[in-house]
Protein backbone atom coordinates (compact mmCIF):
# COMPACT_ATOMS: atom_id res chain seq x y z
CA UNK A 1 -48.60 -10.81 20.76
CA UNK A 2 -49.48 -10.07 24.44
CA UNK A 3 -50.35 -14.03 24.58
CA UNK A 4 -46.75 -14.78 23.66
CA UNK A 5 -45.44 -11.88 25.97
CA UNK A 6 -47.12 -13.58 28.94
CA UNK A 7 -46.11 -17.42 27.91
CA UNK A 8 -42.26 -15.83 28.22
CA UNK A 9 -42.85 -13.67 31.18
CA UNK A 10 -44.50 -16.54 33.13
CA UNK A 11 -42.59 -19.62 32.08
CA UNK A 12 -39.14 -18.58 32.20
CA UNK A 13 -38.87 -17.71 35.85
CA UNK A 14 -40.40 -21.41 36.15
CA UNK A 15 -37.61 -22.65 33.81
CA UNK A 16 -34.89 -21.35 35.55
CA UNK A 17 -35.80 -22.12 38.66
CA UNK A 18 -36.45 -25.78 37.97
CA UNK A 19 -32.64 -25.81 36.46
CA UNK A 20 -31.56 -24.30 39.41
CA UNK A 21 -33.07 -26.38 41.89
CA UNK A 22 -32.05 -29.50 40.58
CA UNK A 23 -29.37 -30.90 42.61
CA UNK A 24 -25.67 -32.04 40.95
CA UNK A 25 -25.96 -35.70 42.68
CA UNK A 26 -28.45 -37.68 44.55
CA UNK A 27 -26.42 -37.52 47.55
CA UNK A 28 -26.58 -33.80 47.58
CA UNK A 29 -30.14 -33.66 47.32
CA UNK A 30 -30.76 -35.99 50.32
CA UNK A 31 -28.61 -33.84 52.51
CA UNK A 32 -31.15 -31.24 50.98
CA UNK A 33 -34.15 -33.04 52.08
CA UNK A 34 -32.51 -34.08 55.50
CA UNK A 35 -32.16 -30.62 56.56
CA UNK A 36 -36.06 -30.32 55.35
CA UNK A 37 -37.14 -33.01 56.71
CA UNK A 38 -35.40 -31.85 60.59
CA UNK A 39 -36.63 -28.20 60.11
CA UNK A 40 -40.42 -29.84 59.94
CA UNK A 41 -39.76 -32.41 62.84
CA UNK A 42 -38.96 -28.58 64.68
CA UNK A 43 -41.92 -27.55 63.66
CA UNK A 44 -44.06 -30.41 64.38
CA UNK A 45 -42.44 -30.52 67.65
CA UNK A 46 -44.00 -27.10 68.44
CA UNK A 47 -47.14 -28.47 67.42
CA UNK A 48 -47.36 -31.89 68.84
CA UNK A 49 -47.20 -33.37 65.28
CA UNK A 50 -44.93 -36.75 65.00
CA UNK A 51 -42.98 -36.95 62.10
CA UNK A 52 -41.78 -40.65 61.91
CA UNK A 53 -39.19 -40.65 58.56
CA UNK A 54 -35.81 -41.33 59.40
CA UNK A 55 -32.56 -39.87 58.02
CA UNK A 56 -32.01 -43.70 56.65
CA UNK A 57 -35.46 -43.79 55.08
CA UNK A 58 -34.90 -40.41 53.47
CA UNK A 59 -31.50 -41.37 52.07
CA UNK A 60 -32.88 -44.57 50.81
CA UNK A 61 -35.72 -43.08 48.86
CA UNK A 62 -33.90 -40.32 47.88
CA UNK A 63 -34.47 -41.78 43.53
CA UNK A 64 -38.09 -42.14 44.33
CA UNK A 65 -38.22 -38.17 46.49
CA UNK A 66 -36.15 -36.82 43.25
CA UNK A 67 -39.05 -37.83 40.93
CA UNK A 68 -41.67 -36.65 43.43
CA UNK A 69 -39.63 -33.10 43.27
CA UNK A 70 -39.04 -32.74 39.12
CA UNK A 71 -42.91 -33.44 38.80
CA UNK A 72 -43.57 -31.60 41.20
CA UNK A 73 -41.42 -28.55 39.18
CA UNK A 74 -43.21 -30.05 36.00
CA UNK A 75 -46.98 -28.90 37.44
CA UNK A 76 -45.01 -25.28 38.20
CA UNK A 77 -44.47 -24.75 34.79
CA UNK A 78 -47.46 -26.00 33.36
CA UNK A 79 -49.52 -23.86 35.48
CA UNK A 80 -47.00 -21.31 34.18
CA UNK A 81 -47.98 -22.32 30.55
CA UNK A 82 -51.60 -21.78 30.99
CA UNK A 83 -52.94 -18.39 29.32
CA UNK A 84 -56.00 -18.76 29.03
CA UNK A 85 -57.59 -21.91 31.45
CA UNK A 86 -56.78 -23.38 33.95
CA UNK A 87 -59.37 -26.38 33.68
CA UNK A 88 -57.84 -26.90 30.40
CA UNK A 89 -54.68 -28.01 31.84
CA UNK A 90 -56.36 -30.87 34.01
CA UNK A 91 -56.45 -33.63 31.42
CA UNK A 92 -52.56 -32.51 30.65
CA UNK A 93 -51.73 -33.25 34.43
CA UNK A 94 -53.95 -36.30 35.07
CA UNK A 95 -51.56 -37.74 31.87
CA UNK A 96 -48.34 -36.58 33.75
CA UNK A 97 -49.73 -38.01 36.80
CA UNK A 98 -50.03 -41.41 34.87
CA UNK A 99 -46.49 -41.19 33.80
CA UNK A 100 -45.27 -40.86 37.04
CA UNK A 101 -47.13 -43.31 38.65
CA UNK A 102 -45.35 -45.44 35.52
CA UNK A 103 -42.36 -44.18 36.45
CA UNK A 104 -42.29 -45.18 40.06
CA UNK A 105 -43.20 -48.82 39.03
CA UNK A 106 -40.01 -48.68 36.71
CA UNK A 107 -37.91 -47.33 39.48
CA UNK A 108 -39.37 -50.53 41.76
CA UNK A 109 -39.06 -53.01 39.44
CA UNK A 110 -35.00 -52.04 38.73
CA UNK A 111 -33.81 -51.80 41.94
CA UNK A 112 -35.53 -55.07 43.33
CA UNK A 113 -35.37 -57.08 40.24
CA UNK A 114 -38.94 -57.99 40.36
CA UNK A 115 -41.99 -57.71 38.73
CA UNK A 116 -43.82 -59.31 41.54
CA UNK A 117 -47.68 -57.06 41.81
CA UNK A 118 -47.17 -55.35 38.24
CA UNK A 119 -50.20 -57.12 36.06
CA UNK A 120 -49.06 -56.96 32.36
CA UNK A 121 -52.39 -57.41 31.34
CA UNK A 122 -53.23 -53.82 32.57
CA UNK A 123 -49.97 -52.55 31.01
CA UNK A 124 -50.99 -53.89 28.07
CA UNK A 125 -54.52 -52.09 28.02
CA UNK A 126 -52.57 -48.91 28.53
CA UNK A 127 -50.89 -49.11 25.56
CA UNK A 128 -54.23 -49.97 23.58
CA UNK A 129 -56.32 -46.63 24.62
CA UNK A 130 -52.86 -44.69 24.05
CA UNK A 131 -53.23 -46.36 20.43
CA UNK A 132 -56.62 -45.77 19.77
CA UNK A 133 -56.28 -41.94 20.78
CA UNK A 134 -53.03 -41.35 19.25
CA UNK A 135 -54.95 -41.54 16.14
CA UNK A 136 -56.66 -38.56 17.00
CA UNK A 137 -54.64 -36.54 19.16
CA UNK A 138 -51.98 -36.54 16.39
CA UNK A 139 -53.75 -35.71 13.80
CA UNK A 140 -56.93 -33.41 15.16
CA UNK A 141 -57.34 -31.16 17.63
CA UNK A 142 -60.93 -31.61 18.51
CA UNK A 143 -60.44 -33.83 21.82
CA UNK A 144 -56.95 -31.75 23.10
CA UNK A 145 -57.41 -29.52 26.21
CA UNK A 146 -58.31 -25.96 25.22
CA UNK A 147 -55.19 -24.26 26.57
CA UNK A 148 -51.78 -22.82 24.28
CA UNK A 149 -49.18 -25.96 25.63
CA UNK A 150 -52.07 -28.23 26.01
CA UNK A 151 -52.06 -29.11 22.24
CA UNK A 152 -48.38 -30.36 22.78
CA UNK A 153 -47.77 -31.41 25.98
CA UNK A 154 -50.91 -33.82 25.77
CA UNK A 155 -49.80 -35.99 23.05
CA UNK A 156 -46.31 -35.72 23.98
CA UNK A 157 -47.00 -37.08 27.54
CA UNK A 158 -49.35 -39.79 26.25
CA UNK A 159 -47.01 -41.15 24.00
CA UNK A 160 -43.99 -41.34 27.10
CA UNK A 161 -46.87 -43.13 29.03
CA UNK A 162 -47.16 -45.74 26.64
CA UNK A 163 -43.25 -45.78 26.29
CA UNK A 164 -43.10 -46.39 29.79
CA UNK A 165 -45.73 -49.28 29.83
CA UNK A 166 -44.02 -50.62 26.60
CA UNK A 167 -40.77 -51.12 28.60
CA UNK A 168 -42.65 -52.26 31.80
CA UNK A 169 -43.60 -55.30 29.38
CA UNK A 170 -40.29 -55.47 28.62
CA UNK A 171 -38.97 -56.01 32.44
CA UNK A 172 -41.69 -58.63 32.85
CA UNK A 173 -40.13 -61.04 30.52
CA UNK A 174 -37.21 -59.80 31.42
CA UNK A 175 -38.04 -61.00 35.02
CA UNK A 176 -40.56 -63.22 34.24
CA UNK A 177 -39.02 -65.71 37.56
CA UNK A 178 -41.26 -63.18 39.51
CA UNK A 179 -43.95 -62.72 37.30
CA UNK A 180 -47.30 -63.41 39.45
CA UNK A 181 -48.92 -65.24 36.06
CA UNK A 182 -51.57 -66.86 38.10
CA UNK A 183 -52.52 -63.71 40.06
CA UNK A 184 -52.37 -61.77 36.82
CA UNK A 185 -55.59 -64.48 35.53
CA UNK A 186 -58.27 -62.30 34.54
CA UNK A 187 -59.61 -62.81 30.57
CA UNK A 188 -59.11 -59.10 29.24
CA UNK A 189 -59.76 -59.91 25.25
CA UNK A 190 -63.32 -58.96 25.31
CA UNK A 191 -62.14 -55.51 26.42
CA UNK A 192 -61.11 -53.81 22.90
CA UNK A 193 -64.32 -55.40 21.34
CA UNK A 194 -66.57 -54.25 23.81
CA UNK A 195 -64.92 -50.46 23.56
CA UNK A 196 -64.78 -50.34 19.84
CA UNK A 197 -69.11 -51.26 19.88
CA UNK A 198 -69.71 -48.98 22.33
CA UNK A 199 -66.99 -46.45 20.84
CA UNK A 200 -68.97 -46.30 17.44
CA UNK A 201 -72.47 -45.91 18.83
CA UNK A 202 -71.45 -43.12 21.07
CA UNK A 203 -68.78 -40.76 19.23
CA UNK A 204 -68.83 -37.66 18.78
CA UNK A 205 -68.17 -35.20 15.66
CA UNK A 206 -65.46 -32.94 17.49
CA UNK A 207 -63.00 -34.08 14.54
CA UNK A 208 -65.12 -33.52 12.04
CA UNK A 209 -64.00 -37.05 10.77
CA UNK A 210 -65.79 -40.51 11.41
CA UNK A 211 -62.84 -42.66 11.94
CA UNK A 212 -60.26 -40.86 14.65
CA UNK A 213 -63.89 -39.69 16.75
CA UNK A 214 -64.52 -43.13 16.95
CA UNK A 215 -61.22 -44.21 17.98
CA UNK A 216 -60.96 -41.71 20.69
CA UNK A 217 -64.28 -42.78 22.30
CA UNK A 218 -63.07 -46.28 22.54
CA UNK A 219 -59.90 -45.25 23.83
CA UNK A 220 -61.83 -43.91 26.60
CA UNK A 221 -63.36 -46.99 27.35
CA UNK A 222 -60.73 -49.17 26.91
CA UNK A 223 -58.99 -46.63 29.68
CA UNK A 224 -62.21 -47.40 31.85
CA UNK A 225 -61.68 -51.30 32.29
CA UNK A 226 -57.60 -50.70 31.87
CA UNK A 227 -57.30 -50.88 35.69
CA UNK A 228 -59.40 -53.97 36.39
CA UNK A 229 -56.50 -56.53 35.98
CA UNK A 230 -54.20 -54.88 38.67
CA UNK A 231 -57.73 -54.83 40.75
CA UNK A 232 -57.91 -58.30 40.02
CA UNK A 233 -54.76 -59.32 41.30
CA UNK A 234 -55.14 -57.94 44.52
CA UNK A 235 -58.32 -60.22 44.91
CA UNK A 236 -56.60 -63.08 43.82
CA UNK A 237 -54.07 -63.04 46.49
CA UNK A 238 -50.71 -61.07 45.27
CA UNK A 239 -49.15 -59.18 47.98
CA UNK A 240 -48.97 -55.24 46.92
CA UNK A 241 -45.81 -53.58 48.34
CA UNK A 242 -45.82 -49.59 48.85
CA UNK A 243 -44.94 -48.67 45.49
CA UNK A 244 -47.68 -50.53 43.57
CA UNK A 245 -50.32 -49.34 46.28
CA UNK A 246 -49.12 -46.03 44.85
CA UNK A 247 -49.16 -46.91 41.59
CA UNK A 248 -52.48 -47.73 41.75
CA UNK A 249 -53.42 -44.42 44.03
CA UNK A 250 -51.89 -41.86 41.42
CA UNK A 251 -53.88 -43.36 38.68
CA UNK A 252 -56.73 -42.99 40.63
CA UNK A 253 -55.62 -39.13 41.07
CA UNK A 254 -55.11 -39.03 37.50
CA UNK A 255 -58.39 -40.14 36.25
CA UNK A 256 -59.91 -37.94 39.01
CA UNK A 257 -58.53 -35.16 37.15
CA UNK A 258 -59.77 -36.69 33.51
CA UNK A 259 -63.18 -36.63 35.18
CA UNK A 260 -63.35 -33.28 36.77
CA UNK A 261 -62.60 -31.83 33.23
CA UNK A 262 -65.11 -33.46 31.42
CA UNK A 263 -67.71 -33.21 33.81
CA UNK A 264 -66.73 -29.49 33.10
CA UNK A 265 -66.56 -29.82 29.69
CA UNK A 266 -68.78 -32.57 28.18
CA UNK A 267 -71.15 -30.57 26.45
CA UNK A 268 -68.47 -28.98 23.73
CA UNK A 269 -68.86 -33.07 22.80
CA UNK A 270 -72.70 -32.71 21.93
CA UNK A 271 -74.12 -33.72 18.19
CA UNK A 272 -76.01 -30.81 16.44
CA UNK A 273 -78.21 -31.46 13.98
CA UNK A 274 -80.80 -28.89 11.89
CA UNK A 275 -84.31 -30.26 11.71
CA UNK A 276 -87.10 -28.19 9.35
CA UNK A 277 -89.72 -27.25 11.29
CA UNK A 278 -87.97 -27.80 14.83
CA UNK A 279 -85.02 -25.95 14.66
CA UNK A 280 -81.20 -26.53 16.20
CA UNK A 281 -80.94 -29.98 17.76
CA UNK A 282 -78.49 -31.44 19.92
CA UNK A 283 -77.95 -34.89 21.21
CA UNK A 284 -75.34 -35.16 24.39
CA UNK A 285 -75.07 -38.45 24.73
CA UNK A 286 -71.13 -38.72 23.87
CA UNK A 287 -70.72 -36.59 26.72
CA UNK A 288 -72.75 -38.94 28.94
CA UNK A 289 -70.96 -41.62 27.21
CA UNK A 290 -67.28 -40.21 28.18
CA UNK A 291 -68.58 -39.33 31.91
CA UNK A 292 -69.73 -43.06 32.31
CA UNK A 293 -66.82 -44.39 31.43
CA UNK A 294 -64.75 -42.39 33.91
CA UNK A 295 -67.92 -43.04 36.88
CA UNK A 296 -67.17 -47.09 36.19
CA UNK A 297 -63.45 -46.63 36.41
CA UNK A 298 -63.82 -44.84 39.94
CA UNK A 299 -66.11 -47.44 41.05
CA UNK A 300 -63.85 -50.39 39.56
CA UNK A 301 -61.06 -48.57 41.74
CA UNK A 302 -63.23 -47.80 44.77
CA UNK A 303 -62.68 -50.13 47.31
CA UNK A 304 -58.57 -50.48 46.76
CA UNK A 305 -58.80 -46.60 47.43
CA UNK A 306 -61.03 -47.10 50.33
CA UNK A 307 -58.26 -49.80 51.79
CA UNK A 308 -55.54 -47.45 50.99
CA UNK A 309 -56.35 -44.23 52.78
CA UNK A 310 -56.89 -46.66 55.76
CA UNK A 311 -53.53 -48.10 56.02
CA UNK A 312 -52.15 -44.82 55.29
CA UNK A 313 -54.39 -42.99 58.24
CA UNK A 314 -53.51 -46.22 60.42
CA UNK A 315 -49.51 -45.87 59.16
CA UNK A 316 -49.89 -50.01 58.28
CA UNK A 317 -50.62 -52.40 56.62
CA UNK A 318 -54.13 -54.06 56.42
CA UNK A 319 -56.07 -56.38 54.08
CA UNK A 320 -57.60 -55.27 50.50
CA UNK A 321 -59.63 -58.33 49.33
CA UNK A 322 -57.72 -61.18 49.99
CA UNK A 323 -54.24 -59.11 49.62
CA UNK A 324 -52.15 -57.17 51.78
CA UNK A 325 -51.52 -53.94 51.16
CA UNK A 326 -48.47 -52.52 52.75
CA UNK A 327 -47.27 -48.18 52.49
């Protein structure tokens, strides 16, 4: 078909230049981004623009650059995948974003041995909305982005997030010597109740079946108070290094992205109903439902956000709460 034609025609260039771009070592790609990194330092020269990275910082991050550059190739081919929407591939990417904010936290907690900042409460809640929804994005269709790839790539990158936060857990008994227990405090067991009530009395029908539509609403709201316990730690004193601050920031991003397509798109979530004498009836409150779970999450996150975009303006470190946040 002309669909499939286009899928070929548009993701293969994609393919083969992600292969091709992918260095043979680490070392080679930091020589790679050294010589970017002094061709913009030209250029912001010109310009009057300081460019403060180092050689040595460049070198050093080089792990952390190479997973900023394959998902960076990743959104390339998605938006190579699309056929039909382009919103539709939003709630793909905010789950990619998640998984590489993941990611990062595993690369940070290998190479310094330490789980210090990383609340395994919130890991844990991860792993609970990518439970609940797993039950209906592996089964039904009704809740996947409306785009070709999007009915693979979602659950496929849902389940790696939960992987990811799975083995997180791991490293934090692993390393439990730097565990912050008594920063990582806050009661979280009221959570999956709470999101299972609301869950039932706000589904929707877009399964067609009872059960999964009521496990994919609570997912969402379990995914709205998943953050609080890493918010919590910051106001209970534990220091956040650079990586956790951006931990934190790509979820944020991510979630942004869950939002923007629903607010797009809540209204394929209404209720219809046929009433004699009145005609078609529809109810959107799951859509309001879905959108005020996302709204609380942004406001739960808020105020780290806030903090963060002023150290990074300020290129410091200041205060969030009663932590310091260092980039």
């Amino acid at each position: 078909s002309s669909a499939l034609w286009r899928f070929h025609t548009r993701s293969i260039p994609i393919i083969a230049t992600f292969l091709s771009s992918l260095p043979m070592s680490l070392r080679g790609f930091a020589d790679g981004v050294v010589a970017l990194h002094q061709g913009a330092q030209t250029i912001g020269g010109i310009f009057g623009i300081e460019i403060p990275v180092t050689e040595k910082h460049i070198r050093q991050y080089s792990k952390q650059i190479l997973l900023y550059k394959c998902f960076g190739l990743g959104l390339l081919f998605m938006w190579a995948c699309v056929l039909d929407s382009t919103l539709g591939c939003l709630l793909t990417l905010g789950t990619m974003t998640q998984g590489v904010a993941l990611a990062l936290l595993v690369r940070k907690v290998l190479s310094e041995r330490s789980v210090a900042g990383v609340s395994r409460k919130m890991l844990a809640l991860n792993i609970v909305a990518t439970t609940f929804r797993s039950q209906s994005t592996l089964v039904f269709h009704g809740y996947l982005p409306y785009f070709g790839v999007g009915e693979v790539l979602f659950p496929l990158f849902d389940l790696c997030v939960a992987a990811i936060a799975v083995y997180l857990i791991v490293l934090t008994y692993r390393y439990r010597h730097t565990y912050n227990g008594e920063s990582d405090s806050m009661w979280v067991f009221w959570i999956a109740p709470l999101a299972l009530c609301v869950g039932y009395l706000t589904h929707a029908n877009a399964n067609g079946n009872r059960y999964t539509d009521w496990m994919w609403m609570s997912a969402v709201w379990v995914e709205a108070f998943s953050m609080l316990p890493q918010i919590w730690m910051s106001r209970a004193g534990c220091n956040f290094t650079g990586v956790t601050s951006h931990f934190v920031a790509l979820v944020f991003v991510a979630r942004l992205m869950s939002m923007i397509y629903w607010f797009e798109s809540y209204t394929q979530l209404a209720l219809h109903q046929y009433e004699w004498g009145v005609g078609l009836v529809s109810w959107f409150y799951p859509g309001y439902s879905v959108l005020a779970a996302h709204a609380l999450q942004m406001m739960s996150m808020g105020d780290f956000m806030y903090f963060y975009l002023t150290s990074a303006a300020s290129r410091g470190s200041v205060l969030v709460l009663n932590a310091k946040l260092e980039l």
